[in-house]
C-alpha atoms as a PDB file:
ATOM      1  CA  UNK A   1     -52.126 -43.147  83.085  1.00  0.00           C
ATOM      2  CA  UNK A   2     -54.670 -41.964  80.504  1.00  0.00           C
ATOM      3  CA  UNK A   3     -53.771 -40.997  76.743  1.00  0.00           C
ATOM      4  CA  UNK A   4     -52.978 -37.413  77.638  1.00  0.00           C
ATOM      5  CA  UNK A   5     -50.892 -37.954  80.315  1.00  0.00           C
ATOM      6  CA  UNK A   6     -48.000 -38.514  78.012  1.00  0.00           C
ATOM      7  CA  UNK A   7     -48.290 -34.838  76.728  1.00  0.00           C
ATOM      8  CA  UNK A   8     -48.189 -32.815  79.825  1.00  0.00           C
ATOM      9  CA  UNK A   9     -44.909 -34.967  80.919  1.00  0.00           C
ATOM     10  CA  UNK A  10     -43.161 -33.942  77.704  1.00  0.00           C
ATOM     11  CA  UNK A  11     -44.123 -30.681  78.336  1.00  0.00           C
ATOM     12  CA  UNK A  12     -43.163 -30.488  81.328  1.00  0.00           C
ATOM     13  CA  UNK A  13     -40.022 -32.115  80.778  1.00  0.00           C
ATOM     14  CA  UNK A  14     -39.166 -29.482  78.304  1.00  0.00           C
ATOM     15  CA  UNK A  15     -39.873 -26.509  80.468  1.00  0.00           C
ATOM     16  CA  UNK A  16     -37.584 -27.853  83.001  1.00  0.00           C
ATOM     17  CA  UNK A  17     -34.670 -28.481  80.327  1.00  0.00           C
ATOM     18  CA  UNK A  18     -34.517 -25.828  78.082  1.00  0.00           C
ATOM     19  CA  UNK A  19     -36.053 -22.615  80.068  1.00  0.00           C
ATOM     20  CA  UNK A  20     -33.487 -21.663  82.704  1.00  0.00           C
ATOM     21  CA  UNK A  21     -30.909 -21.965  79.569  1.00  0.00           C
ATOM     22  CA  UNK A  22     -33.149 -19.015  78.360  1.00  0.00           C
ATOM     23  CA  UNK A  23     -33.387 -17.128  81.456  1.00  0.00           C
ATOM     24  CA  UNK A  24     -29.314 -16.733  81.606  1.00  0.00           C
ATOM     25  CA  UNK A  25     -29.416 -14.903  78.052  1.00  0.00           C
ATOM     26  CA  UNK A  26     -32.511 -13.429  77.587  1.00  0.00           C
ATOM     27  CA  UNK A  27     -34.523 -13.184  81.203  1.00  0.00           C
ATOM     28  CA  UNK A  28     -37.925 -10.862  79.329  1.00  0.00           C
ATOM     29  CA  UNK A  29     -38.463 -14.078  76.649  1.00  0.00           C
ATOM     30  CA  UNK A  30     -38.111 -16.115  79.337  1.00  0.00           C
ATOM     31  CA  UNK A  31     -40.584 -14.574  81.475  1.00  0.00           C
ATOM     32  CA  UNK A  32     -43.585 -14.318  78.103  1.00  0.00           C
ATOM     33  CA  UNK A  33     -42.411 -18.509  77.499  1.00  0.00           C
ATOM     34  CA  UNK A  34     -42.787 -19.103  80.935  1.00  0.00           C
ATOM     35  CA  UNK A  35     -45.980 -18.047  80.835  1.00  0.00           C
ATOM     36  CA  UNK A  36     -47.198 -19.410  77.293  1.00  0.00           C
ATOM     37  CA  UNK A  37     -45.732 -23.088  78.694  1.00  0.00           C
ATOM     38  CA  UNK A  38     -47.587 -22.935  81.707  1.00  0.00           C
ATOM     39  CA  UNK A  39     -50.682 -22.169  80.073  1.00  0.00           C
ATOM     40  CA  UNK A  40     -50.654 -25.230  77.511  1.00  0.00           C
ATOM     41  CA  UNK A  41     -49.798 -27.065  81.205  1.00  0.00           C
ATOM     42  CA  UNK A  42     -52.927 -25.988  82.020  1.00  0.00           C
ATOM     43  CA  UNK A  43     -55.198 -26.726  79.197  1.00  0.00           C
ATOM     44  CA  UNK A  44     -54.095 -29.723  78.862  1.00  0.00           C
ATOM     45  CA  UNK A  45     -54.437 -30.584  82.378  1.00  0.00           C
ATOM     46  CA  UNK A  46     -58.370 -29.118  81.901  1.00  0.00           C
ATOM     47  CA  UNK A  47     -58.304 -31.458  78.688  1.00  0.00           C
ATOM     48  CA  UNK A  48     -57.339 -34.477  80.403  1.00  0.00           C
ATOM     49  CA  UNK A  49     -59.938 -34.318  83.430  1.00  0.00           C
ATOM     50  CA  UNK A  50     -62.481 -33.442  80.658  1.00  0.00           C
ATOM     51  CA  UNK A  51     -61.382 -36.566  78.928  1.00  0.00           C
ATOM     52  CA  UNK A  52     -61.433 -38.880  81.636  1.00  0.00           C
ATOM     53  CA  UNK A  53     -65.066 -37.673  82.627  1.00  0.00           C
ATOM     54  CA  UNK A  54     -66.217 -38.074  79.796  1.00  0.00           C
ATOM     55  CA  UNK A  55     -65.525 -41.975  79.308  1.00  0.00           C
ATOM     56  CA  UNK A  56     -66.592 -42.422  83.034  1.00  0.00           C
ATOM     57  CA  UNK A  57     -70.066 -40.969  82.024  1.00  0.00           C
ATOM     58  CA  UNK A  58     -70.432 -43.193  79.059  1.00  0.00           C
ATOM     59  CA  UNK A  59     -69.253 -46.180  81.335  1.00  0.00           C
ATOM     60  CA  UNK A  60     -72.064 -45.012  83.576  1.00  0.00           C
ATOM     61  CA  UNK A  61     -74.549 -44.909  80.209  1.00  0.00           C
ATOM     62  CA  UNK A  62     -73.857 -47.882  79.000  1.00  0.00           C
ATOM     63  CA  UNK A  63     -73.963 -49.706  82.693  1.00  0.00           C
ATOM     64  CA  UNK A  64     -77.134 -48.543  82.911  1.00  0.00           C
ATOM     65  CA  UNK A  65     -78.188 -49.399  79.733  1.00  0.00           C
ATOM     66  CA  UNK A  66     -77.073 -53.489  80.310  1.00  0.00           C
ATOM     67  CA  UNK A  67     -79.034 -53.342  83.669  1.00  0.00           C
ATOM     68  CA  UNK A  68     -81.884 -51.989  81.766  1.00  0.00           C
ATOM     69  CA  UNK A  69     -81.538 -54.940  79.306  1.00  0.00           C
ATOM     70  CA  UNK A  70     -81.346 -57.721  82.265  1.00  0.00           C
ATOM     71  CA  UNK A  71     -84.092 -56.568  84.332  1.00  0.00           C
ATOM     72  CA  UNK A  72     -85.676 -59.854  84.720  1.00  0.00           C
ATOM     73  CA  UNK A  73     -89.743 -58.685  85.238  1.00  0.00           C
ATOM     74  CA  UNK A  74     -89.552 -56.922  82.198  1.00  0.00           C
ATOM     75  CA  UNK A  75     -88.399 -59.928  80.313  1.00  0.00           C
ATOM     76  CA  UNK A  76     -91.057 -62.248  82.470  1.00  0.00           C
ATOM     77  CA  UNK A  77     -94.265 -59.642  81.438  1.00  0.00           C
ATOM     78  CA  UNK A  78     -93.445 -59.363  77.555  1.00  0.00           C
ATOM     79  CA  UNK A  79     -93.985 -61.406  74.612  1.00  0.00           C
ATOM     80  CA  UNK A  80     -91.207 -60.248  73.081  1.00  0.00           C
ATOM     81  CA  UNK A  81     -87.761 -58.368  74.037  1.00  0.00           C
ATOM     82  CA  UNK A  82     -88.536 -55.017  72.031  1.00  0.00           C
ATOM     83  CA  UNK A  83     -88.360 -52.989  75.110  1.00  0.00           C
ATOM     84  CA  UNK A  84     -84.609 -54.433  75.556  1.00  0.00           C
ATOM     85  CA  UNK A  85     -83.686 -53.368  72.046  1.00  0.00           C
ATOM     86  CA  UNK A  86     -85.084 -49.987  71.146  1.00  0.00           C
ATOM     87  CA  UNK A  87     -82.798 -49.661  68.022  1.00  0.00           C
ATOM     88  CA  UNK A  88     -82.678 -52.791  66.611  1.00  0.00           C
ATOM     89  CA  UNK A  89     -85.880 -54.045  64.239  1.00  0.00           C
ATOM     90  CA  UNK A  90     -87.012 -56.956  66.175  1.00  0.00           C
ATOM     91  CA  UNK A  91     -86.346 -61.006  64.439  1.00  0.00           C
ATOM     92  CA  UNK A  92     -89.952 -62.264  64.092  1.00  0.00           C
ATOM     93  CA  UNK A  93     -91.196 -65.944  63.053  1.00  0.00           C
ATOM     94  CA  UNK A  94     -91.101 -66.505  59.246  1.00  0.00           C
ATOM     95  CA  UNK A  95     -93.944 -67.234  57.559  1.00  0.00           C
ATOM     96  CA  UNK A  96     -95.392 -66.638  54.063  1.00  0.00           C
ATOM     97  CA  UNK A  97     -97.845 -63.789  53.153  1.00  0.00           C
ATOM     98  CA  UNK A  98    -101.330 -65.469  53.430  1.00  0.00           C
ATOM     99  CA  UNK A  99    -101.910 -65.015  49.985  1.00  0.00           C
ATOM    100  CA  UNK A 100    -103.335 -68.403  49.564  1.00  0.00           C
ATOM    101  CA  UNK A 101    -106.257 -67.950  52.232  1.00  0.00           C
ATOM    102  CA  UNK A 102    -107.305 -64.631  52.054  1.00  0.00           C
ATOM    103  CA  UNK A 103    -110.310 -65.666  49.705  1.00  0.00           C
ATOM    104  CA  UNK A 104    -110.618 -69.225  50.755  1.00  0.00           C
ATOM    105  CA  UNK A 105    -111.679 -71.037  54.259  1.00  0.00           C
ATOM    106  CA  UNK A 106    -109.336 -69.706  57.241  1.00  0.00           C
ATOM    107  CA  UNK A 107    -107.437 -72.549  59.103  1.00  0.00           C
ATOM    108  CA  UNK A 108    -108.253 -73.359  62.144  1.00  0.00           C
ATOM    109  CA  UNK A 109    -112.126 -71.904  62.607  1.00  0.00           C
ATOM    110  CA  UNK A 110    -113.291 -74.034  65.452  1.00  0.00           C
ATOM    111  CA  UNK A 111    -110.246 -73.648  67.432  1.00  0.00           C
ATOM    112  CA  UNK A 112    -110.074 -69.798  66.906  1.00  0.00           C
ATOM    113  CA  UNK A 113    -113.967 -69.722  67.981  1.00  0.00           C
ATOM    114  CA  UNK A 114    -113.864 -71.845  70.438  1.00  0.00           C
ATOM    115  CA  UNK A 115    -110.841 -69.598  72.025  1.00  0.00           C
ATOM    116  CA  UNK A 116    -113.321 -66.333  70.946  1.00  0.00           C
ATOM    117  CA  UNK A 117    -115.886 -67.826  73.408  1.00  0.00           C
ATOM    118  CA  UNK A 118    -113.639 -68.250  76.146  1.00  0.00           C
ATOM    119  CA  UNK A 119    -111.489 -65.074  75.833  1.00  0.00           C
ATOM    120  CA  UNK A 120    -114.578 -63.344  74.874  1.00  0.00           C
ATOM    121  CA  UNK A 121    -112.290 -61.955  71.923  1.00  0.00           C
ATOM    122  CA  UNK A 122    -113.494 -61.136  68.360  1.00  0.00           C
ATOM    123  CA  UNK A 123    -112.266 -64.341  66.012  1.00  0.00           C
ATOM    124  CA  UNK A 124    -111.022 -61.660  63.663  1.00  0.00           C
ATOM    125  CA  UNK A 125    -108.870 -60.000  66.016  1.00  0.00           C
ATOM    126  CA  UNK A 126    -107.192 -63.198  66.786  1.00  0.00           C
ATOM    127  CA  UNK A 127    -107.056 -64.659  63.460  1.00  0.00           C
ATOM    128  CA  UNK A 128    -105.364 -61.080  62.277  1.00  0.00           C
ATOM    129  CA  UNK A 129    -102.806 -61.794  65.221  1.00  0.00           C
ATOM    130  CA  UNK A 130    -102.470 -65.463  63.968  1.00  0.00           C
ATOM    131  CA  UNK A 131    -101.873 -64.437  60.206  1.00  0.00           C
ATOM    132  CA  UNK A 132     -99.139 -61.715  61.270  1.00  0.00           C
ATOM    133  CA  UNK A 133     -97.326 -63.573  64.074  1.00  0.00           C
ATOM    134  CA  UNK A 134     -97.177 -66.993  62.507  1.00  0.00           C
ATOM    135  CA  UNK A 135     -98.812 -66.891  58.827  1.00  0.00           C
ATOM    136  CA  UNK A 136    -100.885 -70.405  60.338  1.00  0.00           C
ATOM    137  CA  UNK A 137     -97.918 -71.855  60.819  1.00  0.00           C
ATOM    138  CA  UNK A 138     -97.910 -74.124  64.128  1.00  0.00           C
ATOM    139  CA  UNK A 139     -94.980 -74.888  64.148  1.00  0.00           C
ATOM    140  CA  UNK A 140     -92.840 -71.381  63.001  1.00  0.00           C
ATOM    141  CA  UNK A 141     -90.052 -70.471  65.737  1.00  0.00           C
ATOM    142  CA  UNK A 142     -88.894 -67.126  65.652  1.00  0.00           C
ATOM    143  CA  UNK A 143     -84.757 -66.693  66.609  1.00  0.00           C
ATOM    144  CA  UNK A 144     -86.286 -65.799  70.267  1.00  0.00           C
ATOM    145  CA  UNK A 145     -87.354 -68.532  70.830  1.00  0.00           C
ATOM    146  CA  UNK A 146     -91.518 -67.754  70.372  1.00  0.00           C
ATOM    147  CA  UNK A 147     -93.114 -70.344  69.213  1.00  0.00           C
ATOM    148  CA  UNK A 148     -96.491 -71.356  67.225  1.00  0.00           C
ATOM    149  CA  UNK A 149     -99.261 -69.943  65.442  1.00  0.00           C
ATOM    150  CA  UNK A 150     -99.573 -66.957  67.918  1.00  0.00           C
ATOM    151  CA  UNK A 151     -95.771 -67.121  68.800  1.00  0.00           C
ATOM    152  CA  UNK A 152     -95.285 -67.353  72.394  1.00  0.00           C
ATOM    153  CA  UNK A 153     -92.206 -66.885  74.302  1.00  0.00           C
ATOM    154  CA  UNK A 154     -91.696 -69.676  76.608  1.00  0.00           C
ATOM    155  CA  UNK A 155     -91.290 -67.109  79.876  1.00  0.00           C
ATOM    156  CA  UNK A 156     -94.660 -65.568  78.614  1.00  0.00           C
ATOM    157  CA  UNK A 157     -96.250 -69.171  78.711  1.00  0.00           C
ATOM    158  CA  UNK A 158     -94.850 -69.595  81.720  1.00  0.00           C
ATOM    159  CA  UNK A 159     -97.019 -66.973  83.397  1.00  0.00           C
ATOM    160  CA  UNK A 160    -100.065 -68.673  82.155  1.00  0.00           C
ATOM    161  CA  UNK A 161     -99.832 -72.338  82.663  1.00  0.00           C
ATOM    162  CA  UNK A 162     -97.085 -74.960  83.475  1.00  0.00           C
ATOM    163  CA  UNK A 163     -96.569 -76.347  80.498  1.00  0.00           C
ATOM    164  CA  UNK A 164     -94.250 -75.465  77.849  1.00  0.00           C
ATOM    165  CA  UNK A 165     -95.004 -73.623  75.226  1.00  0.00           C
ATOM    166  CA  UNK A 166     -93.405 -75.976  72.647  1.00  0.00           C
ATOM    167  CA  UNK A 167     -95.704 -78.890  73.798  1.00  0.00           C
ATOM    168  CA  UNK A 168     -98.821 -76.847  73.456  1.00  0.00           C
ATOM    169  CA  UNK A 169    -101.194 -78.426  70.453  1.00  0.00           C
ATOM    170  CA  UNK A 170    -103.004 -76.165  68.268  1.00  0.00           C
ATOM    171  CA  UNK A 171    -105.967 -75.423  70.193  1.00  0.00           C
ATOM    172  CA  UNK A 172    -103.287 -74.508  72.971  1.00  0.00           C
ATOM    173  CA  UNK A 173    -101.358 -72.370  71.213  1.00  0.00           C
ATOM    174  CA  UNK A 174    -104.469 -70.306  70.126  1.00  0.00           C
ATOM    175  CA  UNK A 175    -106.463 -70.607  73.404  1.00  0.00           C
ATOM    176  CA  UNK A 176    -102.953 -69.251  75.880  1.00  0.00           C
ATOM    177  CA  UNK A 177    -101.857 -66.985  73.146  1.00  0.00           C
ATOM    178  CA  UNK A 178    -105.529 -65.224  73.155  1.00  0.00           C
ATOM    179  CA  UNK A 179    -105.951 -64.812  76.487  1.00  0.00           C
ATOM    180  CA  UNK A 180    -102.474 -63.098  76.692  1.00  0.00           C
ATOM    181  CA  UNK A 181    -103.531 -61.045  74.136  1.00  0.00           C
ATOM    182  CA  UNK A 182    -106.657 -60.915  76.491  1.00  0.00           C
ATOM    183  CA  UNK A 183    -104.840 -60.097  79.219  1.00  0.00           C
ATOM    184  CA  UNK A 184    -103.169 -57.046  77.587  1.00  0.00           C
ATOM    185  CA  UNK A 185    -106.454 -55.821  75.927  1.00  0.00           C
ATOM    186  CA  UNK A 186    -107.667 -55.361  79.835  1.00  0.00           C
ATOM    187  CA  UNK A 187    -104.558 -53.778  80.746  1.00  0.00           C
ATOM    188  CA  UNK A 188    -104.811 -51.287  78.343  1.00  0.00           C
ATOM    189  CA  UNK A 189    -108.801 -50.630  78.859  1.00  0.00           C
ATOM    190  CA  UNK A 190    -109.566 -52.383  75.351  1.00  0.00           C
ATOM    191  CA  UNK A 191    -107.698 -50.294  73.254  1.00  0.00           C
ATOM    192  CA  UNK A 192    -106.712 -52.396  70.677  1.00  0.00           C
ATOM    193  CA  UNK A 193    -103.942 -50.816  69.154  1.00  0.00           C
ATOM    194  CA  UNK A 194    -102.328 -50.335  72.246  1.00  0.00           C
ATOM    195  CA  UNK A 195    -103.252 -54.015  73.407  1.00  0.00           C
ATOM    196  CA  UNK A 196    -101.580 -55.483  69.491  1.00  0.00           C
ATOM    197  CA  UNK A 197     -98.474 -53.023  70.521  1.00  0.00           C
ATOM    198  CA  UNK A 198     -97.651 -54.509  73.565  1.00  0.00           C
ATOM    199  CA  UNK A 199     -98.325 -58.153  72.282  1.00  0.00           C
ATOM    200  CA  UNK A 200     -95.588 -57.206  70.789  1.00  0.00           C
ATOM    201  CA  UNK A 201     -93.505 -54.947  72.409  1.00  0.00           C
ATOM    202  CA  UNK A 202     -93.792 -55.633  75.947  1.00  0.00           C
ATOM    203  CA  UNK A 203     -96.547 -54.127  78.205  1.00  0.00           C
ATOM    204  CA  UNK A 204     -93.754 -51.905  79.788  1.00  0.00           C
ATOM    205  CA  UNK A 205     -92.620 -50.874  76.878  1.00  0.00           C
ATOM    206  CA  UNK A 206     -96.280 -49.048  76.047  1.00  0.00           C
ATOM    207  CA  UNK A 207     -96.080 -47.753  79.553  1.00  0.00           C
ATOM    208  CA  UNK A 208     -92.519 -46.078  79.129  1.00  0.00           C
ATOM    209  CA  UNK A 209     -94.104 -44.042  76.655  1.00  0.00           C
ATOM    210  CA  UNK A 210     -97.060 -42.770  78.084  1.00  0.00           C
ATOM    211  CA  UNK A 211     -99.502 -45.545  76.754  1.00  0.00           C
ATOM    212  CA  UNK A 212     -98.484 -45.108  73.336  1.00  0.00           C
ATOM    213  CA  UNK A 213     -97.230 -47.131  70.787  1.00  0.00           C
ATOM    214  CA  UNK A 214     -93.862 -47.473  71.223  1.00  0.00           C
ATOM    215  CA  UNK A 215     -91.327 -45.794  68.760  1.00  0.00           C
ATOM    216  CA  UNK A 216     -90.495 -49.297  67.670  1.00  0.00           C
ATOM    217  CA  UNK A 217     -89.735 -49.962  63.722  1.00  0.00           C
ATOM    218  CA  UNK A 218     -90.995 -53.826  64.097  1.00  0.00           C
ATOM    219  CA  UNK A 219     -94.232 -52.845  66.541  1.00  0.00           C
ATOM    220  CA  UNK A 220     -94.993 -49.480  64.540  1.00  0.00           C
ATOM    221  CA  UNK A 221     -95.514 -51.827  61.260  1.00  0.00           C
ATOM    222  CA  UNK A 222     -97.095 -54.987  63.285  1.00  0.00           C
ATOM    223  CA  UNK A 223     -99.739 -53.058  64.550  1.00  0.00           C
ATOM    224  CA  UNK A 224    -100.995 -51.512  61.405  1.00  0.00           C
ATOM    225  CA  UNK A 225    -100.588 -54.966  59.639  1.00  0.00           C
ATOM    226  CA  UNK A 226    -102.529 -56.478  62.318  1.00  0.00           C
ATOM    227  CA  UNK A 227    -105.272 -54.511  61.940  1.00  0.00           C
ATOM    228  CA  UNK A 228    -105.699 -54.523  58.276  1.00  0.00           C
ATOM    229  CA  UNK A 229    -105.872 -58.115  58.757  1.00  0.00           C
ATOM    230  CA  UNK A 230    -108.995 -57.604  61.609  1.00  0.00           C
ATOM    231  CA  UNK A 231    -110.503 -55.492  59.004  1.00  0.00           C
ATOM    232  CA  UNK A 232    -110.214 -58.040  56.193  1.00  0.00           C
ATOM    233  CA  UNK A 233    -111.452 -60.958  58.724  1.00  0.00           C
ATOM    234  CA  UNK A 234    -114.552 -58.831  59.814  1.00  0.00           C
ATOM    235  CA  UNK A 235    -115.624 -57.832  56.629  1.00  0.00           C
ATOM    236  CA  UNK A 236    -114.999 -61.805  54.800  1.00  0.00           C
ATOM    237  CA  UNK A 237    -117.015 -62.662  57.767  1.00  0.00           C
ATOM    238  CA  UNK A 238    -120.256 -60.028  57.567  1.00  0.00           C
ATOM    239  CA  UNK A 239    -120.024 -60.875  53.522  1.00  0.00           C
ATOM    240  CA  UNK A 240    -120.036 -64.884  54.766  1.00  0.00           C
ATOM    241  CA  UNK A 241    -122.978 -64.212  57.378  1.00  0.00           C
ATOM    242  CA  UNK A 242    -125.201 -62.377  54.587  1.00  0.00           C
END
């Protein structure tokens, strides 16, 4: 029985009670309550199918909504569970603003160039996604579970080599975690905001919304941060080569 149920039974109850009383003294109010009581009877009838559909559709909704969320590819193809989450502002690694190297040497320069020359990536680009994802920290875990300098989930390792992400050194963690970030720069026929966005956010996720960035409130501020950072890199290192 749902919550209206209890209504139409009292009404009901009522009309059967108290109306033929009504009809032995005065039969024309009985015939204009008959037909008022029957009418309430009726809209609450129309109220409580109303009612009931409309908590089946948002059992439907939200159904759909948890089988969106478990759909295993999508979790196996993104760095990150964005797409999952549309809402929520996504947990990233924490790390400190990279305050402290912006002028000076950048960790890590023969590892990130040695990764640039087998990726074929620009070492700013993946420096920028270093100093956003990680702050040069090898060892930062975000509450996902990604993990080092270019945070990594473990199932996106997983589709690039057999060993686990939290074994990887540091020239591992930078070589795997630039050619994913390879591997979505082809996908997205180098378009490098898209590529940063579904570093990020998922590949699907830029898909679902017609190779755009993704209405995101974590991606939409990673991948302007991201790129102020390339810009920084490539102009420190034009400055460094002249």
């Amino acid at each position: 029985m749902n919550s209206v149920s209890p209504a139409v039974f009292a009404l009901s109850h009522a009309h059967a009670r108290i109306l033929p009383i009504m009809f032995s003294t005065c039969p024309g109010l009985y015939q204009s309550l008959f037909a008022a009581c029957w009418l309430s009877l009726i809209l609450l009838s129309q109220h409580n199918i109303a009612y009931a559909e409309g908590a089946h559709t948002q059992e439907i909704l939200a159904g759909n909504i948890v089988l969106d969320n478990t759909d295993a590819s999508e979790i196996v193809i993104s760095n990150t569970d964005s797409e999952a989450i549309p809402t929520e502002e996504l947990t990233t690694a924490s790390h400190t603003k990279p305050v402290r190297w912006q002028s000076g040497k950048l960790p890590y320069q023969s590892e990130v160039q040695a990764a640039a020359e087998v990726t074929q990536l620009e070492p700013a680009l993946i420096h920028a996604v270093i100093a956003t994802e990680s702050g040069y920290n090898p060892r930062a875990v975000s509450s996902r579970g990604a993990f080092g300098l270019m945070q990594v989930l473990p199932a996106t390792a997983k589709t690039m080599t057999t060993v686990p992400v939290k074994q990887w050194s540091v020239p591992q963690q930078i070589l795997w975690g630039s050619r994913y970030l390879k591997r979505m720069l082809d996908m997205f026929e180098g378009d490098v905001p898209l590529a940063l966005a579904a570093y990020n956010a998922g590949p699907a996720a830029v898909k679902a919304h017609q190779h755009r960035i993704p209405p995101f409130t974590e991606t939409r501020q990673y991948v302007p941060r991201v790129l102020g950072y390339y810009q920084h890199f490539k102009t420190r290192a034009t400055q460094v080569n002249h």
